[in-house]
C-alpha atoms as a PDB file:
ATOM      1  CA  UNK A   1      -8.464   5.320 -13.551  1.00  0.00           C
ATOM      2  CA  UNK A   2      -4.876   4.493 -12.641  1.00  0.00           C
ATOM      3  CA  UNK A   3      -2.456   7.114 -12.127  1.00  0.00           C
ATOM      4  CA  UNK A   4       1.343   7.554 -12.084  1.00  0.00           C
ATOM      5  CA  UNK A   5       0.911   7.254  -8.320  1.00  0.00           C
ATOM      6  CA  UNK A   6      -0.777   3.919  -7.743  1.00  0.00           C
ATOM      7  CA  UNK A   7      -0.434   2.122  -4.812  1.00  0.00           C
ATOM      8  CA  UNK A   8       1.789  -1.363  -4.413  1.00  0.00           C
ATOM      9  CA  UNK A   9      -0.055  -4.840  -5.823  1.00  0.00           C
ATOM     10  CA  UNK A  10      -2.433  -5.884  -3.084  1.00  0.00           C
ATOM     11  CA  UNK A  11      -0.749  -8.959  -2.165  1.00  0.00           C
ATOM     12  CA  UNK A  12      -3.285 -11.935  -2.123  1.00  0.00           C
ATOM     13  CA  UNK A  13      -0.495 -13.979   0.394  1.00  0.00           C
ATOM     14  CA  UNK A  14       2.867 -13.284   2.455  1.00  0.00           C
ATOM     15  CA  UNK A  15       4.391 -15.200  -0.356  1.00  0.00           C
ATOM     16  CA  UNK A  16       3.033 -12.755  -2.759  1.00  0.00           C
ATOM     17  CA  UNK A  17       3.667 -10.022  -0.276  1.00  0.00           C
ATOM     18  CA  UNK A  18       7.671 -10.782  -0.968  1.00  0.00           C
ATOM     19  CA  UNK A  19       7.664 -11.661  -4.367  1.00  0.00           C
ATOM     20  CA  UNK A  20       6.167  -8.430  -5.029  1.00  0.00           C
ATOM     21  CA  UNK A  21       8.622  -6.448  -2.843  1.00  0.00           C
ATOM     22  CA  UNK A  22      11.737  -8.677  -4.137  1.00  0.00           C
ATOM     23  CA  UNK A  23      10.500  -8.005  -7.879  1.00  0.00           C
ATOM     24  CA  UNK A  24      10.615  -4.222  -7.224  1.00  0.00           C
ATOM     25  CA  UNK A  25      14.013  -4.415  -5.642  1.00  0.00           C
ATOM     26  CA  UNK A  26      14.976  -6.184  -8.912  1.00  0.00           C
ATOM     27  CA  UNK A  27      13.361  -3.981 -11.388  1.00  0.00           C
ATOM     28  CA  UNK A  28      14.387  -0.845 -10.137  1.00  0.00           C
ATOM     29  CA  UNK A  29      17.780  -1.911  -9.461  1.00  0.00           C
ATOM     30  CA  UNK A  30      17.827  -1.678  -5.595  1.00  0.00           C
ATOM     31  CA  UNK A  31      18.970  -5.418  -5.792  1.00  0.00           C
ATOM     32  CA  UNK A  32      21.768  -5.047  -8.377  1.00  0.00           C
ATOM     33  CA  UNK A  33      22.810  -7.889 -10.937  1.00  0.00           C
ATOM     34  CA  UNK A  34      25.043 -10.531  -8.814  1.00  0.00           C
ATOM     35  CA  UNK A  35      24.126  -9.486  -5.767  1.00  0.00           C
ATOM     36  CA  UNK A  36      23.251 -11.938  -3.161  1.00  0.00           C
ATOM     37  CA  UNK A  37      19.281 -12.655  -1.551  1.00  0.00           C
ATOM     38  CA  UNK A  38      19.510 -14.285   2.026  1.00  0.00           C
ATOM     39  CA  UNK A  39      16.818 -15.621   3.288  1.00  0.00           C
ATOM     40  CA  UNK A  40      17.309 -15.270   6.922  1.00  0.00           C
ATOM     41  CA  UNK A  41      18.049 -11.605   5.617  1.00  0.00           C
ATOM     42  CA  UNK A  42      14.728 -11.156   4.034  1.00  0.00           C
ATOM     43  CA  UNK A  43      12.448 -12.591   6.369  1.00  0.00           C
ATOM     44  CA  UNK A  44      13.715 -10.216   8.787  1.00  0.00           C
ATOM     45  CA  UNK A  45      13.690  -7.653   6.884  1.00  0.00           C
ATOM     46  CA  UNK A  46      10.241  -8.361   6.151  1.00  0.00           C
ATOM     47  CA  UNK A  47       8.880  -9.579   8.933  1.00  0.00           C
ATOM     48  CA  UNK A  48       7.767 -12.929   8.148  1.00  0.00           C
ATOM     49  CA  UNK A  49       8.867 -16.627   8.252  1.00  0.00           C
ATOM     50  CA  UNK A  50      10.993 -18.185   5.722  1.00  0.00           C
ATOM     51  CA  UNK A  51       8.796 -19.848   4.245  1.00  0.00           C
ATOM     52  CA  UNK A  52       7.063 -17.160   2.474  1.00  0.00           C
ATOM     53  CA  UNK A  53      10.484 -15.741   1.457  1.00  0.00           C
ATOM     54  CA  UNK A  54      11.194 -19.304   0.043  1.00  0.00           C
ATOM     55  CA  UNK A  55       8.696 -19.501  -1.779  1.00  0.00           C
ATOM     56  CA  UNK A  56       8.674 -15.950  -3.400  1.00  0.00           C
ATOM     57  CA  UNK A  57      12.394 -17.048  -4.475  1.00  0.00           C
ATOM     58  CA  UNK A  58      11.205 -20.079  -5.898  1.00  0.00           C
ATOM     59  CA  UNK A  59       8.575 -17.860  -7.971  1.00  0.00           C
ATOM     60  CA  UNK A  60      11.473 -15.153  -9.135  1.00  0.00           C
ATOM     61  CA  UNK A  61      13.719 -18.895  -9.658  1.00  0.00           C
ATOM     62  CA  UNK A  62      11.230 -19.863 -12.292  1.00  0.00           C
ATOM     63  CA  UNK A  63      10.661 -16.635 -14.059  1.00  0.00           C
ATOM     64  CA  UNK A  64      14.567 -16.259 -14.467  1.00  0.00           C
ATOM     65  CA  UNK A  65      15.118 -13.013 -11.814  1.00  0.00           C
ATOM     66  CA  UNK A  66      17.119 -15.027  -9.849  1.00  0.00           C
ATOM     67  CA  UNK A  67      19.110 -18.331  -9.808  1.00  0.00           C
ATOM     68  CA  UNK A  68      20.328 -20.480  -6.734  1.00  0.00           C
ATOM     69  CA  UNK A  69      23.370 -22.569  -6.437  1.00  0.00           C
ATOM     70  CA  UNK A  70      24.306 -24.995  -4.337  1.00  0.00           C
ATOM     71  CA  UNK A  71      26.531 -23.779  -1.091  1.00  0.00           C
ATOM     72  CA  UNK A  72      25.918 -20.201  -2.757  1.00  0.00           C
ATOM     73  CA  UNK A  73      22.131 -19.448  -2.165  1.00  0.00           C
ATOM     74  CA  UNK A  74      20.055 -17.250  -4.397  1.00  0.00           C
ATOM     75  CA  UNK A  75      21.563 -14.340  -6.250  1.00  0.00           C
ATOM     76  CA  UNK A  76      19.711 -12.001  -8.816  1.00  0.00           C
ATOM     77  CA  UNK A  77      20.649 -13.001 -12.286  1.00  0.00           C
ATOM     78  CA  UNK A  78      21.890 -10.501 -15.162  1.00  0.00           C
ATOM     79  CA  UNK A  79      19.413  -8.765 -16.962  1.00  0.00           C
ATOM     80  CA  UNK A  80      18.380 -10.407 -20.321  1.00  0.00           C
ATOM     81  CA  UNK A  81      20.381  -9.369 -23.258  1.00  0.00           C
ATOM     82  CA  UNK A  82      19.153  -7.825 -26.215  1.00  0.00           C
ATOM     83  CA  UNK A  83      19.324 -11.116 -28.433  1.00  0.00           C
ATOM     84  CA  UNK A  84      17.427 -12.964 -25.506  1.00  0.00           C
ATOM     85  CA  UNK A  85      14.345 -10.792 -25.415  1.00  0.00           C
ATOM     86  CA  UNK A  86      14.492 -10.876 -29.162  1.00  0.00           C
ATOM     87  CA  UNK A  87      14.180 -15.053 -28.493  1.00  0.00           C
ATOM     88  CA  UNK A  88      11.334 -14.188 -26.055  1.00  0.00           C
ATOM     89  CA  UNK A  89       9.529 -12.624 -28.463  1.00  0.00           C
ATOM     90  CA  UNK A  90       9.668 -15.169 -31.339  1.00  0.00           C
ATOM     91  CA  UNK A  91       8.561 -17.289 -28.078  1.00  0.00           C
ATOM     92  CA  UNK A  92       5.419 -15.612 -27.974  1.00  0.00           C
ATOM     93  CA  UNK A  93       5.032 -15.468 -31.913  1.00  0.00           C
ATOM     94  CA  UNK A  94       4.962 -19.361 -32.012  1.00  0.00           C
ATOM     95  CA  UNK A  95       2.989 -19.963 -29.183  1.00  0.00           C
ATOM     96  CA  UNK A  96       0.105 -16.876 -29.452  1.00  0.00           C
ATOM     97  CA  UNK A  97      -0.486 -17.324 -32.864  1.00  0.00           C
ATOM     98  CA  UNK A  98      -0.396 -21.108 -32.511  1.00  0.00           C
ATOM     99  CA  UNK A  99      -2.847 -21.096 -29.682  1.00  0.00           C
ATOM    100  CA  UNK A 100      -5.341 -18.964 -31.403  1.00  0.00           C
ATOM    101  CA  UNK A 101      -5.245 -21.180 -34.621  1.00  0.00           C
ATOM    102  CA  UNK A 102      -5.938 -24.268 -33.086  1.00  0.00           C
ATOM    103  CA  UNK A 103      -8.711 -22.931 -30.568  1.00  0.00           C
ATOM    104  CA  UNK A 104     -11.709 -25.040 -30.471  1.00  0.00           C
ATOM    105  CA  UNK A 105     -14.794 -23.778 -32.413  1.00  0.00           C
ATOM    106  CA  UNK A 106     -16.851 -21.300 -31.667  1.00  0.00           C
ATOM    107  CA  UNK A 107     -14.764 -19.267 -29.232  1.00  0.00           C
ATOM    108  CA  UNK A 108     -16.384 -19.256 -26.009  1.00  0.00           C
ATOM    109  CA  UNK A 109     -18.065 -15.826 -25.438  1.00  0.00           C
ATOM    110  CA  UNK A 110     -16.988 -14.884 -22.078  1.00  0.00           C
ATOM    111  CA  UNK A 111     -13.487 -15.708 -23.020  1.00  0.00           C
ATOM    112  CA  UNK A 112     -13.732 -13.389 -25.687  1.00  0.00           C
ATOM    113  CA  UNK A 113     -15.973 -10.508 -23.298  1.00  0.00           C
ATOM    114  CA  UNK A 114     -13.034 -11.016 -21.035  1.00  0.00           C
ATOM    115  CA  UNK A 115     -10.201 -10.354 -23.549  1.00  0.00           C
ATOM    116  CA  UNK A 116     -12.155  -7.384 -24.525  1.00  0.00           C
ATOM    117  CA  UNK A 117     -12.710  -6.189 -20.370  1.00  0.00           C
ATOM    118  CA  UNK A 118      -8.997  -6.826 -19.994  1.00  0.00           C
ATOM    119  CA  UNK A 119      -7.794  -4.527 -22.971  1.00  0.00           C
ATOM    120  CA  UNK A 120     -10.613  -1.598 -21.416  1.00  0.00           C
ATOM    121  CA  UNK A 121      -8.752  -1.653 -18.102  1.00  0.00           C
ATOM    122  CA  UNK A 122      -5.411  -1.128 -20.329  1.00  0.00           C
ATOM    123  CA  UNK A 123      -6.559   1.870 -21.842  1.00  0.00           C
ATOM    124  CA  UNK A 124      -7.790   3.019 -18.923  1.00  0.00           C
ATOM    125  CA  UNK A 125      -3.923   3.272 -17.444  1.00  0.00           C
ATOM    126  CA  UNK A 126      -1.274   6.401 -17.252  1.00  0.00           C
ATOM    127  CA  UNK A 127       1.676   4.219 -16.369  1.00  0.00           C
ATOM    128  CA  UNK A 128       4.505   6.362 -15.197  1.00  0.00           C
ATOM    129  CA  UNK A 129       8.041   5.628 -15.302  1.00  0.00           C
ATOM    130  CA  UNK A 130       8.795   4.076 -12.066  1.00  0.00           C
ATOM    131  CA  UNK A 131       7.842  -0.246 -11.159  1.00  0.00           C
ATOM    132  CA  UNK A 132       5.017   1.325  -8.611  1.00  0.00           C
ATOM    133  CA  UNK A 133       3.243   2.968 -11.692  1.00  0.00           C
ATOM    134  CA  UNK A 134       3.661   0.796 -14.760  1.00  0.00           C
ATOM    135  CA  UNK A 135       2.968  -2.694 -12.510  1.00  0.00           C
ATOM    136  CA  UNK A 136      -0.830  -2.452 -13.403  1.00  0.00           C
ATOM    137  CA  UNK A 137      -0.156  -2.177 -17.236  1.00  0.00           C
ATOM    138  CA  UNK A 138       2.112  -5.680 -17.361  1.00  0.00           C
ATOM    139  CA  UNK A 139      -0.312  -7.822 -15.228  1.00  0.00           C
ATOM    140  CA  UNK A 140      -2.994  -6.633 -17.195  1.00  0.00           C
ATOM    141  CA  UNK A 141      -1.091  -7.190 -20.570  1.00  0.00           C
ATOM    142  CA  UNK A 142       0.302 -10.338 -19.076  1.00  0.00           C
ATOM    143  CA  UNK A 143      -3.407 -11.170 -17.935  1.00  0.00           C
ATOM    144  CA  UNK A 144      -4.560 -10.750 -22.059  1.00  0.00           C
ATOM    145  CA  UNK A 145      -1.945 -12.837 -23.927  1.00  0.00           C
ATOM    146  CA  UNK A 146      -2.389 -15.852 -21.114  1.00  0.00           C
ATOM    147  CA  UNK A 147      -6.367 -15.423 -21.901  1.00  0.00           C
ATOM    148  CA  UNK A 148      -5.660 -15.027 -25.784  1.00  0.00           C
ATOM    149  CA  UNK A 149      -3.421 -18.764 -25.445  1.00  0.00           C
ATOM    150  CA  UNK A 150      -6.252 -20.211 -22.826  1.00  0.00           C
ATOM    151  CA  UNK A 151      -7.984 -19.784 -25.953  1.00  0.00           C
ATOM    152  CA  UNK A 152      -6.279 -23.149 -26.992  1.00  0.00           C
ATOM    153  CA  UNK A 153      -7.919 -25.190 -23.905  1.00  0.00           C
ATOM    154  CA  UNK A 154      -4.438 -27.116 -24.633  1.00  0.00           C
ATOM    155  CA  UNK A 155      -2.313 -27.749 -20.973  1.00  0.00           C
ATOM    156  CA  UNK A 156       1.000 -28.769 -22.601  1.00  0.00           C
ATOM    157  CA  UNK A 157       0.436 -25.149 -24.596  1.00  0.00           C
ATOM    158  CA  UNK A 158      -0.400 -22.979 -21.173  1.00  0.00           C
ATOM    159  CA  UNK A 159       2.703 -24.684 -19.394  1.00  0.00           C
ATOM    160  CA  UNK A 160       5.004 -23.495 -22.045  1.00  0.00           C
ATOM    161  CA  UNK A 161       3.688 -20.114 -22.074  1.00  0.00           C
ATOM    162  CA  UNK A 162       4.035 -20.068 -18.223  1.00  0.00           C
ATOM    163  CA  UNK A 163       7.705 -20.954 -18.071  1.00  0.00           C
ATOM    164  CA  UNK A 164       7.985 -17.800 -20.913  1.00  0.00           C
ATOM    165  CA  UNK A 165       7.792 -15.602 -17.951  1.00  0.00           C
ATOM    166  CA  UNK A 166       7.050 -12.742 -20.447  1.00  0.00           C
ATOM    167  CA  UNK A 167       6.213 -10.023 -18.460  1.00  0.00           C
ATOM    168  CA  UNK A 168       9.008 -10.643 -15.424  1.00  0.00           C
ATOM    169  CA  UNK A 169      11.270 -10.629 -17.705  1.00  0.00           C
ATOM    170  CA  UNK A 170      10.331  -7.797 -19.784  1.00  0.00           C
ATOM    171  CA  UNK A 171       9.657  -5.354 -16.634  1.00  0.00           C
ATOM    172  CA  UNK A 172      13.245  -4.835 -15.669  1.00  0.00           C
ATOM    173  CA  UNK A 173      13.555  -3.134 -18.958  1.00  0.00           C
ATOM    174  CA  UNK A 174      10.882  -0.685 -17.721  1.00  0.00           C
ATOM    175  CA  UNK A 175      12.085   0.997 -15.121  1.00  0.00           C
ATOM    176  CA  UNK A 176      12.800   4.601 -16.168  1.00  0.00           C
ATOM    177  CA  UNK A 177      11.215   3.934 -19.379  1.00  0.00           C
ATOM    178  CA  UNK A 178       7.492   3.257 -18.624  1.00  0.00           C
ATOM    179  CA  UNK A 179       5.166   2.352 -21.187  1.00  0.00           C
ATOM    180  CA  UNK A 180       5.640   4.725 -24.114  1.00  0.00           C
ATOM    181  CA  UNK A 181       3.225   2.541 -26.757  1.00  0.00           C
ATOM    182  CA  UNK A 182       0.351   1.556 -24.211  1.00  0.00           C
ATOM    183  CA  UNK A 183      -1.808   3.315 -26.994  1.00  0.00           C
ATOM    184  CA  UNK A 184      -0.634   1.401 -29.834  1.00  0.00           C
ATOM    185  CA  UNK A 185      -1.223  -2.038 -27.640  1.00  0.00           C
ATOM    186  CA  UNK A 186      -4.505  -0.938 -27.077  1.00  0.00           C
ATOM    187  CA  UNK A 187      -5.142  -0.288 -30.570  1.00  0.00           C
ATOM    188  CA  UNK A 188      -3.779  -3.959 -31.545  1.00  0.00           C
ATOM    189  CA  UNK A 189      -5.057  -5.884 -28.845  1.00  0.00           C
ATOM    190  CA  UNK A 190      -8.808  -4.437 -29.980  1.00  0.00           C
ATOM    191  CA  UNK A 191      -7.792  -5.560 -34.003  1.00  0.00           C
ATOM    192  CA  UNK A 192      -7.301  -8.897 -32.204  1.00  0.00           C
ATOM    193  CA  UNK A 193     -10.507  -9.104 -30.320  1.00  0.00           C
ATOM    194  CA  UNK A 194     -12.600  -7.930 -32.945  1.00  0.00           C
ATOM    195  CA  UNK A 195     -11.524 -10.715 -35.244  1.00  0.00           C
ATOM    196  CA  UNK A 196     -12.423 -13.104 -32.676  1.00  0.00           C
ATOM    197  CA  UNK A 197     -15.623 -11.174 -32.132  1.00  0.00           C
ATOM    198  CA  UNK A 198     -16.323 -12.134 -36.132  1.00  0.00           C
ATOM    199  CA  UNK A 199     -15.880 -15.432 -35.212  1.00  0.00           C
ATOM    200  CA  UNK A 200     -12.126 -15.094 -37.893  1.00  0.00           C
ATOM    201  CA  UNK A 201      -9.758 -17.298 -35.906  1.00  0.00           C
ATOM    202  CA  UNK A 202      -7.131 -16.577 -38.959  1.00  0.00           C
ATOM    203  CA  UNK A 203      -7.629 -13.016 -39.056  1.00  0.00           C
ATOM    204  CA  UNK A 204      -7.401 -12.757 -35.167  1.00  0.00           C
ATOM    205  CA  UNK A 205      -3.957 -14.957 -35.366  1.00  0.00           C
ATOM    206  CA  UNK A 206      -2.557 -12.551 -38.650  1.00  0.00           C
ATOM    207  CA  UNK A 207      -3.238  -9.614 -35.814  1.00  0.00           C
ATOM    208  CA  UNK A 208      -1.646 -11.500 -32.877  1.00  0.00           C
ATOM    209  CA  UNK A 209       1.663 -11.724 -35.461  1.00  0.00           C
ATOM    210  CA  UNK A 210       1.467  -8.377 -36.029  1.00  0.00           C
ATOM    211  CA  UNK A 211       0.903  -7.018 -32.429  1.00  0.00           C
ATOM    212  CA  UNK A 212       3.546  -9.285 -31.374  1.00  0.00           C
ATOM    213  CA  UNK A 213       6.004  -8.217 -33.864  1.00  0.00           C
ATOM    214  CA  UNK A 214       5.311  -4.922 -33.558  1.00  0.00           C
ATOM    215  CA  UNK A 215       6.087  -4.820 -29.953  1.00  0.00           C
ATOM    216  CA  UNK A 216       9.105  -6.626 -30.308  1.00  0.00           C
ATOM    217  CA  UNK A 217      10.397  -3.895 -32.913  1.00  0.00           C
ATOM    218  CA  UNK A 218       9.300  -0.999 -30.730  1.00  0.00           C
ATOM    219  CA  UNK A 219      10.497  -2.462 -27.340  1.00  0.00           C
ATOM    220  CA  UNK A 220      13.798  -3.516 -28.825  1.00  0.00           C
ATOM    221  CA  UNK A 221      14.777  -0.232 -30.540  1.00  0.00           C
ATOM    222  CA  UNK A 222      14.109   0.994 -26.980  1.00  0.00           C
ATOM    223  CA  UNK A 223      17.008  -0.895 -25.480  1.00  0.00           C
ATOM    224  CA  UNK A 224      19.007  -0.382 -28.793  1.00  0.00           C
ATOM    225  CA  UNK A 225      18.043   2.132 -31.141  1.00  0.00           C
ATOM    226  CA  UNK A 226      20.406   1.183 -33.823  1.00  0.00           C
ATOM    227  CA  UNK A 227      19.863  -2.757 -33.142  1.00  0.00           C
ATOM    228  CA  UNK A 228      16.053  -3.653 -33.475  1.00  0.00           C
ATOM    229  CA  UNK A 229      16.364  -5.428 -36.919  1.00  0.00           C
ATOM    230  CA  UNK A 230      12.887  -5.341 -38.066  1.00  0.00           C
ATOM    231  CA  UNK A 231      14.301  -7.536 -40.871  1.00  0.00           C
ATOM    232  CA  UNK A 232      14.819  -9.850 -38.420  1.00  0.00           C
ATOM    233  CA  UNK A 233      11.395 -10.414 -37.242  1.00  0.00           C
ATOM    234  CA  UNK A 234      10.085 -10.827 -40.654  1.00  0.00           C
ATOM    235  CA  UNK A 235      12.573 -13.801 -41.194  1.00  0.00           C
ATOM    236  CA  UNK A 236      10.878 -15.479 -37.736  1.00  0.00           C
ATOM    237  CA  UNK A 237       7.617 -14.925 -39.061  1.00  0.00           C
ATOM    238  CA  UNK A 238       8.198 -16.396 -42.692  1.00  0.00           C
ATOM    239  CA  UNK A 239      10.201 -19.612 -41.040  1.00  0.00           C
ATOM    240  CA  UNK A 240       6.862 -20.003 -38.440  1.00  0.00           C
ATOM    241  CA  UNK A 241       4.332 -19.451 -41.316  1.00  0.00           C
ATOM    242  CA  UNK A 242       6.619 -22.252 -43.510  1.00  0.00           C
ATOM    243  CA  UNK A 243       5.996 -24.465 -41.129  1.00  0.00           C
ATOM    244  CA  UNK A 244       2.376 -24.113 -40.327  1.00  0.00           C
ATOM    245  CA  UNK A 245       1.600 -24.162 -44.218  1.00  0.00           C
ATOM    246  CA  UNK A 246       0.442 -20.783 -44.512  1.00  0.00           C
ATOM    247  CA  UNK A 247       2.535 -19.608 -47.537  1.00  0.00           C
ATOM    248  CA  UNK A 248       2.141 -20.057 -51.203  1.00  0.00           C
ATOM    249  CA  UNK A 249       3.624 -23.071 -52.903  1.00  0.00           C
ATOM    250  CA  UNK A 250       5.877 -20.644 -54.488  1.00  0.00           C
ATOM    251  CA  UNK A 251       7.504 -18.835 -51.654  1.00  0.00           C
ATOM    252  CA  UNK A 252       7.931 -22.097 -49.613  1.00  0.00           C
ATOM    253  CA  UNK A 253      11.329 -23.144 -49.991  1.00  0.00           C
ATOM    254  CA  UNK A 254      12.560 -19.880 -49.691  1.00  0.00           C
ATOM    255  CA  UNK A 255      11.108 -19.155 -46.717  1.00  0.00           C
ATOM    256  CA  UNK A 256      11.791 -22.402 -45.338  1.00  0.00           C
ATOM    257  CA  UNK A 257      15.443 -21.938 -45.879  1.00  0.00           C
ATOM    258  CA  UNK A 258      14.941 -18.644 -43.521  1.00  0.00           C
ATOM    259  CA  UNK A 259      14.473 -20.972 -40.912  1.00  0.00           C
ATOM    260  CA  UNK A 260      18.627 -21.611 -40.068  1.00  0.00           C
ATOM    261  CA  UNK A 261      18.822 -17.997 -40.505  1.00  0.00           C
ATOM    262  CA  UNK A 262      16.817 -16.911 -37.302  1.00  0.00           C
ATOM    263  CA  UNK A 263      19.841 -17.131 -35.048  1.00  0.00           C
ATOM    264  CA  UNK A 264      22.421 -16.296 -37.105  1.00  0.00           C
END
């Protein structure tokens, strides 16, 4: 069972050694917003070539940490703003939901044992409040929602969810915080597997939409207690449900007309 003490991610390579150690600069705010990443610096510091340190850049490049310009190097980008994790979110909605819809059938069995070993090791956690003790809990979280969109056996669909970045993005929020709803994830990711389990593709997606907007209500109102608009998220959902054909003939229009509304 993890602990509020556990140890560092093993890293697999030295460019996973420094990503790792870069991302925990990041998230608990040892490498401040703005503030510039040197290569030469780093693999120093580190102990390793610049290669390694390149490439872990790269990595935090893609998942939006940090950003390079030219003449300027790397430097760690702002935190996301309310509204942008919001976006990430109705990210997810689309692409979760759509994944498990469009799944080939039957659902392969050991995808679906795996979901269901992935959400055990979840519940198994006592994240903390600090990156060392809450790491576990978002690459196992990150770990389910890829396997619930492998689901889709779709490549085009995986490579968008990769570029998401979900998890990188949402860590820096987490620092301090922890993971406050890990049993109310737990209890949602097992609604989800258990309608896959039946074999209900539907009912598995309808409790993918609700995890997922669910989160995004609880992890918003912890940034911005007064700001989470669960109203919001049901205009997202009714726009994304208008245009996969899921409502009644007679809520339609009105719903689709929520569509414009999502960013305004």
């Amino acid at each position: 069972m993890a602990t509020t003490n556990a140890p560092h991610p093993r890293p697999t390579s030295l460019a996973a050694f420094v990503y790792h150690n870069l991302l925990e600069r990041i998230v608990t705010g040892a490498a401040k917003p703005g503030s510039r990443l040197v290569i030469d610096q780093l693999a120093k510091q580190l102990e390793v070539s610049l290669i390694p340190v390149r490439e872990a850049l790269a990595r935090l490049g893609a998942e939006g940490l940090v950003e390079y310009r030219l003449n300027h190097g790397y430097r760690v980008t702002p935190s996301p703003t309310v509204e942008s994790y919001r976006e990430i979110f109705i990210a997810r909605l689309a692409l979760e939901t759509g994944a498990i819809r469009h799944a080939p059938v039957p659902v392969d069995a050991e995808q679906i044992r795996r979901l269901r070993e992935l959400n055990t090791q979840i519940g198994r956690l006592r994240p903390g409040r600090s990156y060392r003790s809450f790491h576990q809990f978002v690459e196992l979280n990150d770990a389910f929602h890829l396997a619930l969109v492998e689901l889709s056996r779709n490549k085009p669909l995986l490579d968008l969810y990769a570029k998401l970045a979900y998890g990188s993005r949402t860590i820096r929020r987490l620092e301090g915080r922890g993971v406050p709803d890990l049993a109310q994830n737990v209890r949602e990711h097992n609604k989800i597997v258990g309608a896959l389990e039946q074999r209900d593709l539907r009912g598995a997606a309808e409790a993918a939409e609700q995890h997922i907007l669910a989160g995004m209500h609880r992890f918003l109102r912890g940034l911005d207690p007064s700001g989470s608009k669960p109203k919001r998220a049901r205009v997202a959902r009714d726009a994304l449900l208008a245009l996969s054909g899921e409502v009644p003939k007679d809520r339609k229009s009105t719903v689709q007309s929520r569509r414009n509304r999502i960013r305004g």
